[in-house]
Protein backbone atom coordinates (compact mmCIF):
# COMPACT_ATOMS: atom_id res chain seq x y z
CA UNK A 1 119.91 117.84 130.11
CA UNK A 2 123.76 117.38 131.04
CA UNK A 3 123.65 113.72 131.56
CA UNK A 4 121.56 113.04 128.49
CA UNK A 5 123.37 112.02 124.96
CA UNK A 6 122.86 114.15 122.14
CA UNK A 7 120.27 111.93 120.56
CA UNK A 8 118.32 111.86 123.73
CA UNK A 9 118.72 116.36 123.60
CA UNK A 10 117.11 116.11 119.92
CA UNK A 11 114.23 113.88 121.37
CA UNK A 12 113.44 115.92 123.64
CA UNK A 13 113.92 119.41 121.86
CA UNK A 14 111.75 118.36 119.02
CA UNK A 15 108.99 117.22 121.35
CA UNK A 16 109.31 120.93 123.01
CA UNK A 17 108.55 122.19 119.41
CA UNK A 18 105.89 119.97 118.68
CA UNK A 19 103.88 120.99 121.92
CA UNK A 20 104.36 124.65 121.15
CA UNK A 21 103.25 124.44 117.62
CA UNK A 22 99.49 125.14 116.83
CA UNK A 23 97.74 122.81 115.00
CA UNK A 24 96.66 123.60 111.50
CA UNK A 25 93.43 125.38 110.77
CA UNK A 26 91.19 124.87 107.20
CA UNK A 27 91.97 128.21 107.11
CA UNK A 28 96.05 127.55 106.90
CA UNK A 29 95.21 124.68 104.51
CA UNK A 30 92.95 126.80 102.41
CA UNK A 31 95.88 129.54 102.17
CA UNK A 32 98.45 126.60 101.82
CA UNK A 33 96.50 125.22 98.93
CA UNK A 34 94.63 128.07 97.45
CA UNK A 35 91.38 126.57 97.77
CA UNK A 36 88.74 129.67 97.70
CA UNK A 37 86.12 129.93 100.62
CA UNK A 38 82.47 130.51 99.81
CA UNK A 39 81.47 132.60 102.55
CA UNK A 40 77.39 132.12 101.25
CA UNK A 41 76.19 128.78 100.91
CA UNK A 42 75.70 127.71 97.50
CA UNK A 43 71.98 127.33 96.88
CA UNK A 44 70.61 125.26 93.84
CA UNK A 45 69.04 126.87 91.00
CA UNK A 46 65.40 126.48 90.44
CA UNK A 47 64.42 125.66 86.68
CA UNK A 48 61.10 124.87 84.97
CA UNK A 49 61.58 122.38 81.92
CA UNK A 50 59.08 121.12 79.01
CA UNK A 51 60.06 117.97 78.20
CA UNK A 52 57.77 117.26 75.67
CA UNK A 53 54.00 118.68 74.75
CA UNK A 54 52.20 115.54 73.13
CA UNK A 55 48.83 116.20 71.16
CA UNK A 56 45.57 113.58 70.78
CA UNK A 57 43.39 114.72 67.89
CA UNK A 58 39.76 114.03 68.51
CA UNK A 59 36.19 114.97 66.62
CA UNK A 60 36.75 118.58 66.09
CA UNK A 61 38.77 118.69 69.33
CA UNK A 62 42.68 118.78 70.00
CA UNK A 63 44.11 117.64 73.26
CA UNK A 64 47.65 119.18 74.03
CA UNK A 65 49.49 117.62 76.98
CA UNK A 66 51.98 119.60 78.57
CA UNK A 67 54.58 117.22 80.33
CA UNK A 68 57.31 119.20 82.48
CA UNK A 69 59.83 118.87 85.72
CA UNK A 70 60.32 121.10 88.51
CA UNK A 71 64.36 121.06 89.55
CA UNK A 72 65.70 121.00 92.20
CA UNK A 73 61.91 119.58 93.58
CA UNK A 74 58.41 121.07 93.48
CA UNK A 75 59.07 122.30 97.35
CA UNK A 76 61.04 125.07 95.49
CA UNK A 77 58.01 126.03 93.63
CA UNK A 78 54.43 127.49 95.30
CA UNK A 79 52.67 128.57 91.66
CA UNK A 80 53.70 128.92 88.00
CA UNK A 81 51.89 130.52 85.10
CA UNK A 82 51.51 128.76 81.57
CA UNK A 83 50.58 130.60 78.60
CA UNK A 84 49.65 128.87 75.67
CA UNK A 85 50.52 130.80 72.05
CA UNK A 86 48.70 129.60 68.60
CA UNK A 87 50.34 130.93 65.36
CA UNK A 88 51.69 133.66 68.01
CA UNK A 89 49.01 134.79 69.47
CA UNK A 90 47.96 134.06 73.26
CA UNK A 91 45.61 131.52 73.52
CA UNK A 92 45.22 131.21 76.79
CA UNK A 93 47.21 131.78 80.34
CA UNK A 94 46.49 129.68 83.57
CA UNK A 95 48.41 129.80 86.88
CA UNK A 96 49.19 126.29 88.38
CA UNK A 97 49.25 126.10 92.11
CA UNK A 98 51.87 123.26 92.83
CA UNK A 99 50.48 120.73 95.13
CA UNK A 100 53.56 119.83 97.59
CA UNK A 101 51.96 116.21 98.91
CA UNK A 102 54.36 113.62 99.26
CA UNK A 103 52.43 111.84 97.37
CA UNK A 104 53.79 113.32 94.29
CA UNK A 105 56.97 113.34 92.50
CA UNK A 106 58.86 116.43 90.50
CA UNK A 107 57.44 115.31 87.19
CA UNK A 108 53.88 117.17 86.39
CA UNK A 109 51.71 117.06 83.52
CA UNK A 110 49.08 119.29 82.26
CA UNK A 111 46.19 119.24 79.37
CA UNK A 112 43.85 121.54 77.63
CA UNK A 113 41.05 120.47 75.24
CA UNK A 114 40.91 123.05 72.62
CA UNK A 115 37.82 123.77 70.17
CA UNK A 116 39.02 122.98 66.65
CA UNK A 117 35.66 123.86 64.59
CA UNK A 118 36.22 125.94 61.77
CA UNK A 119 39.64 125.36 61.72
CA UNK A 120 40.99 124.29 58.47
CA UNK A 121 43.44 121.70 57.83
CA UNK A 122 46.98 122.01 58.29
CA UNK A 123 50.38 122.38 60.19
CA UNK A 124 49.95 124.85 62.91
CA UNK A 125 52.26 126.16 65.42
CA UNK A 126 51.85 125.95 69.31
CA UNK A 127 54.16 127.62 71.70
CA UNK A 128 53.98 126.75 74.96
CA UNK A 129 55.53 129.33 77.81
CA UNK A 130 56.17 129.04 81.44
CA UNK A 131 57.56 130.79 84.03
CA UNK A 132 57.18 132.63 87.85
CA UNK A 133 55.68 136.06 87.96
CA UNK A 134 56.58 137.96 90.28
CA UNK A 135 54.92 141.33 91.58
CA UNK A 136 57.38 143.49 89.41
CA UNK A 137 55.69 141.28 86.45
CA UNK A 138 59.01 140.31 85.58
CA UNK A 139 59.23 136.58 84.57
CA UNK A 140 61.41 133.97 86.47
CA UNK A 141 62.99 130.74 85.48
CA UNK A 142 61.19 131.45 81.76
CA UNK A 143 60.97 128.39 79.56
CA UNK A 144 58.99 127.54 76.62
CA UNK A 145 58.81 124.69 73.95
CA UNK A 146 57.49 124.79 70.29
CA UNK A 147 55.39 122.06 68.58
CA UNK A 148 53.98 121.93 64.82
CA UNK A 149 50.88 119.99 65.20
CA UNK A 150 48.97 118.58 62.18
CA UNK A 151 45.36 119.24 62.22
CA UNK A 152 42.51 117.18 60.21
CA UNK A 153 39.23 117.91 60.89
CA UNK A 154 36.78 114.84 61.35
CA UNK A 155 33.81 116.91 60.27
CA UNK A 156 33.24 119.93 57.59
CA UNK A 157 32.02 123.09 58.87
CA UNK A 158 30.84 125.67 56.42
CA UNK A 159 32.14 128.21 58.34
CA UNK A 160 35.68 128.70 59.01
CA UNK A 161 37.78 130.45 61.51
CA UNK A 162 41.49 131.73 62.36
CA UNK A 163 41.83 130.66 65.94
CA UNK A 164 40.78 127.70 68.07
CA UNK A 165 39.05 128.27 71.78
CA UNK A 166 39.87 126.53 75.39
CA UNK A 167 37.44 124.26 75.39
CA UNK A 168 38.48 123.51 78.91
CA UNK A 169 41.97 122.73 81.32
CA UNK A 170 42.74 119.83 83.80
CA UNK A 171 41.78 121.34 87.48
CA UNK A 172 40.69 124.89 85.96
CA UNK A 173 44.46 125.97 86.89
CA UNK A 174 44.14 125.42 90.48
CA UNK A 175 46.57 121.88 90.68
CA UNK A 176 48.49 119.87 88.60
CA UNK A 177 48.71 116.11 89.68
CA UNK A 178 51.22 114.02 88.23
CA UNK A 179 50.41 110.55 86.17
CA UNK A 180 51.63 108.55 88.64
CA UNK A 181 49.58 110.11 91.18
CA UNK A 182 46.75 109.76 89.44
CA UNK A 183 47.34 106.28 89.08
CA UNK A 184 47.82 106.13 93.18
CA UNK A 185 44.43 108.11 94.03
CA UNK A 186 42.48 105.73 91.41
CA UNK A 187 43.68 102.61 93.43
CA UNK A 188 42.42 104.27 96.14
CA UNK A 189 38.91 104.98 94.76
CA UNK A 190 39.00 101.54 93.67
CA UNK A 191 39.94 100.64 97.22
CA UNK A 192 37.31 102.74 98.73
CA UNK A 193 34.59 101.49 95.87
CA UNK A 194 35.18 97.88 96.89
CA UNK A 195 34.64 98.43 100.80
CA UNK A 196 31.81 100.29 100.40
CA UNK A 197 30.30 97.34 97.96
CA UNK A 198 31.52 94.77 100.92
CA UNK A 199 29.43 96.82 103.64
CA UNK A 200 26.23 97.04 101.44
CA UNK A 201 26.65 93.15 100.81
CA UNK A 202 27.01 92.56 104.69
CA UNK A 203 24.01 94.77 105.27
């Protein structure tokens, strides 16, 4: 280093530093810049939500229509329970085993006919609950939705009662299918209508 000029000495000193520094870890950067590790990943939280329950008044019948989403997807759900409440007081409870076909999308509804004979007119209250239950009973990812539905009976019945009865559920609580599902496994009915109608016409 004797015959080199002192700019040449600074070179070559700073290059001796640079080789014996370490490079920087995130974990310098993180200290350097206060950033906070998460030492669990962050998983997303499941949630059950009503977006609206619609109602189709028939002859002494009411349809309710249950329309809800499953976030983050329906792969983080296996079965969920619905209870349905009249004026407070359980109607009726179904569990609905989620169907995880890649046919479907996160957006579900369900419907229940219920038996309005006897009921008298007016505004009555439905309450619509769901939720996971899990062994401890306890409830998970509870949600629920309220709707004031205005009942006119088609008919007169001489006798009256307080509370209407399931007449009957979509799928008898085994699966929900989504609308646009349903719209995909009628084209291929349709599909499968029309090819056996071909064959029979070749025969």
């Amino acid at each position: 280093m004797g015959n080199l000029t002192k700019n040449q000495q600074k070179r070559e000193m700073m290059k001796a530093d640079v080789k014996k520094a370490k490079p920087s870890t995130l974990e310098d950067l993180s200290f350097q810049f206060n950033i906070n590790r998460s030492k669990e990943a962050t998983t997303p939280n499941k949630e059950i939500v009503i977006n609206r329950i619609a109602n189709i008044s028939k002859e002494d019948e009411l349809e309710l229509k249950v329309e809800f989403n499953l976030l983050p997807s329906k792969a983080s759900f296996s079965k969920i329970n619905l209870d349905l409440y009249f004026l407070k007081q359980l109607l009726n409870s179904t569990s609905l085993y989620i169907p995880q076909s890649s046919l479907l999308n996160d957006s579900f509804e369900y419907s229940l006919i219920l038996d309005m004979k006897g009921i008298a007119e007016g505004s009555y209250l439905f309450r619509v609950e769901m939720y996971e239950l899990w062994s401890s009973c306890e409830k998970l990812n509870f949600t629920s939705k309220e709707v004031f539905v205005q009942y006119v009976p088609q008919t007169r019945e001489s006798r009256l009662v307080k509370i209407p009865t399931v007449k009957n559920d979509a799928g008898a609580g085994l699966t929900v299918v989504s609308s646009a599902a349903k719209n995909i496994y009628r084209e291929i009915e349709e599909d499968l209508k029309k090819e056996s109608t071909s064959k029979r016409d070749e025969w």
